[in-house]
C-alpha atoms as a PDB file:
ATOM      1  CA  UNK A   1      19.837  51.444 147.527  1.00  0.00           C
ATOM      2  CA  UNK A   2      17.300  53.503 149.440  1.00  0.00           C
ATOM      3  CA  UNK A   3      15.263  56.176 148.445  1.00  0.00           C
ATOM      4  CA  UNK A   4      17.154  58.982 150.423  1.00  0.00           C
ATOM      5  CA  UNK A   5      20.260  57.693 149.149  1.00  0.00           C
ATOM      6  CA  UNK A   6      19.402  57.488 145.120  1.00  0.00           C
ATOM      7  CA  UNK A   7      18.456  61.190 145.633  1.00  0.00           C
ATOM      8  CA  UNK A   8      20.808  62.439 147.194  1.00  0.00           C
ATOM      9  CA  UNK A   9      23.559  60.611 144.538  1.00  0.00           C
ATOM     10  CA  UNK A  10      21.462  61.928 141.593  1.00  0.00           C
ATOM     11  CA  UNK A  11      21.893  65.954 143.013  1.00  0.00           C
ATOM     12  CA  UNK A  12      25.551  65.090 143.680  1.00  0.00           C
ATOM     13  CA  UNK A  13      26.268  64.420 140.073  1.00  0.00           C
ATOM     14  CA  UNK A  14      23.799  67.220 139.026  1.00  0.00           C
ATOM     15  CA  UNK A  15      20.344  65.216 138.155  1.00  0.00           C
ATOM     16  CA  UNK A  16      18.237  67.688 139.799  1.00  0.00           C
ATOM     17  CA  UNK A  17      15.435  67.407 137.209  1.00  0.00           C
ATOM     18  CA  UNK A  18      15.372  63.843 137.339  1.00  0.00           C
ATOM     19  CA  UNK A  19      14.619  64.467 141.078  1.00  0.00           C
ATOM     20  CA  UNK A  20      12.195  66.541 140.351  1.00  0.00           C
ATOM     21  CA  UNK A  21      10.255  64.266 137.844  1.00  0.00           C
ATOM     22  CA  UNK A  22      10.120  61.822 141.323  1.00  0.00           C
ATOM     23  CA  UNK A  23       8.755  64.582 143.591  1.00  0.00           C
ATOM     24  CA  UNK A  24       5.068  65.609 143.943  1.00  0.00           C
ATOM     25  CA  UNK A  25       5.191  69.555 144.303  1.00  0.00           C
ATOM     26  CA  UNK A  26       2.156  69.267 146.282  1.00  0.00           C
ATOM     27  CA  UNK A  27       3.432  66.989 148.888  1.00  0.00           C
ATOM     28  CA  UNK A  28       2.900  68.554 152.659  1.00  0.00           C
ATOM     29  CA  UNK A  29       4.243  67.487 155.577  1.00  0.00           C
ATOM     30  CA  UNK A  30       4.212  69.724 158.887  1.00  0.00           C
ATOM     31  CA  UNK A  31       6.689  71.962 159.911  1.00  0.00           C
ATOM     32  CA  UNK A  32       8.838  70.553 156.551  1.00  0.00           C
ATOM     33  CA  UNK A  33       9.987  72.312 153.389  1.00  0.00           C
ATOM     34  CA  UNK A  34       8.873  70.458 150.129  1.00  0.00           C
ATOM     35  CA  UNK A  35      11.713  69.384 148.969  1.00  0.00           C
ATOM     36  CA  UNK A  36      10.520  70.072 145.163  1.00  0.00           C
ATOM     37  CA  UNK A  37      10.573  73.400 145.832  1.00  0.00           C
ATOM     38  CA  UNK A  38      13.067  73.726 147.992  1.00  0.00           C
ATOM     39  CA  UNK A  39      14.931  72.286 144.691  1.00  0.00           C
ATOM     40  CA  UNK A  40      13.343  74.535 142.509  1.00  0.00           C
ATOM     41  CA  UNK A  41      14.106  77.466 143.551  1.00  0.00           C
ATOM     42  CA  UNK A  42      17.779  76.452 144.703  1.00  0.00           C
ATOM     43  CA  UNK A  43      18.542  74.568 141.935  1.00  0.00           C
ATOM     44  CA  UNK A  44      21.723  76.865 140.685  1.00  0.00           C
ATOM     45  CA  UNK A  45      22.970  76.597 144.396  1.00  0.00           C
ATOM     46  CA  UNK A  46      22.864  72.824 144.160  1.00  0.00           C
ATOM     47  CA  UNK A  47      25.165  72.540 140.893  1.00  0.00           C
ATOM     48  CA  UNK A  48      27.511  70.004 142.036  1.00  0.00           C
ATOM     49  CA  UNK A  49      29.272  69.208 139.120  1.00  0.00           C
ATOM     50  CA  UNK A  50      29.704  72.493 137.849  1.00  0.00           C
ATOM     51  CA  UNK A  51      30.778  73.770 141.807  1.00  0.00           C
ATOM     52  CA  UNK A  52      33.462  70.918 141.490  1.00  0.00           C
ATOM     53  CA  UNK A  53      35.009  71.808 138.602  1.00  0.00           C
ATOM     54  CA  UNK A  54      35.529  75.074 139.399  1.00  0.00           C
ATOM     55  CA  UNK A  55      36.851  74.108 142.935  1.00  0.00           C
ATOM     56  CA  UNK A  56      34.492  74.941 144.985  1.00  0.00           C
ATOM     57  CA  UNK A  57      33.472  73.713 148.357  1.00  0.00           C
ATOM     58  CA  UNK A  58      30.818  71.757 148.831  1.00  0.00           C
ATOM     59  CA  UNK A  59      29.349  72.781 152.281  1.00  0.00           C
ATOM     60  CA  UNK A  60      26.802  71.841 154.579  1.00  0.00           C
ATOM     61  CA  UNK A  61      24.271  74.714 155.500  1.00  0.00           C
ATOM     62  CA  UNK A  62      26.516  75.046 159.053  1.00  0.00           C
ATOM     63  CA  UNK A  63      29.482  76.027 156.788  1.00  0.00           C
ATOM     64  CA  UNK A  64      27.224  77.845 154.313  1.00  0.00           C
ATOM     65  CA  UNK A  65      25.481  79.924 157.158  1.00  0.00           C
ATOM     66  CA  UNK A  66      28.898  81.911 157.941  1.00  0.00           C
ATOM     67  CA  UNK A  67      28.985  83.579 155.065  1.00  0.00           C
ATOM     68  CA  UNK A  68      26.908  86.333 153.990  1.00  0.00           C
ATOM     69  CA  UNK A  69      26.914  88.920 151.085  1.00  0.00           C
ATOM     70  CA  UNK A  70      27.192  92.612 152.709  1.00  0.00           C
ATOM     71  CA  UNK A  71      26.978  94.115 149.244  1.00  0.00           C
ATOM     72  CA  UNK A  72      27.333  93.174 145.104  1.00  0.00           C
ATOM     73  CA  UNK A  73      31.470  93.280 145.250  1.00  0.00           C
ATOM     74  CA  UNK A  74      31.322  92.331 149.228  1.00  0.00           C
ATOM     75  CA  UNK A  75      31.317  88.475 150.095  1.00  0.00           C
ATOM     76  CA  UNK A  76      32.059  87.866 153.562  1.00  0.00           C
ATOM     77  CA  UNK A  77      32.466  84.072 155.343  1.00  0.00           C
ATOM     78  CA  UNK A  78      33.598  83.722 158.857  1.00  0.00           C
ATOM     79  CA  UNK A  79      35.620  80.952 160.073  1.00  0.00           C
ATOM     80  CA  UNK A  80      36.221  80.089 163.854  1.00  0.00           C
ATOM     81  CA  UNK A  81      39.745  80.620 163.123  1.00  0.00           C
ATOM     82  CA  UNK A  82      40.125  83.573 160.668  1.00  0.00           C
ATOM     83  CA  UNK A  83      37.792  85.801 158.545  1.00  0.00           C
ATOM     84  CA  UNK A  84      37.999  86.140 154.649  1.00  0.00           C
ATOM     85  CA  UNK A  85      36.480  88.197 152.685  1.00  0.00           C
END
């Protein structure tokens, strides 16, 4: 399986430290996030398992980047079809 792939499976089911062990947190590359800590300091966004069993959606950023939190009690996402909040 490649690398990418591994990964990826191992944050789907919630193995984000066992990613991390892989990654050096001193890894640059230009004009890219490191991904340890991009998982770092996302890591309770990235709770798969947990987001699933409460019935959450799982999102990509495109779906993720409608929605926005106006205030504590205010959480706003906007659809192209209707808006929800």
């Amino acid at each position: 399986m490649p690398w990418a792939e591994r990964i990826c499976r191992l944050l789907e089911d919630g193995h984000w430290e066992a990613v991390l062990n892989e990654l050096d947190p001193e890894e640059k590359y230009e004009g890219a996030v490191n991904l340890y800590h991009y998982i770092e300091t996302n890591k309770e966004h990235i709770d798969y398992p947990q987001h699933r069993e409460k019935g959450w959606f799982i999102g990509s950023g495109a779906v993720e980047s409608g929605c926005w939190e106006r205030d504590v009690d205010d959480f706003v996402c906007i659809t192209k079809t209707e808006r929800i909040t």
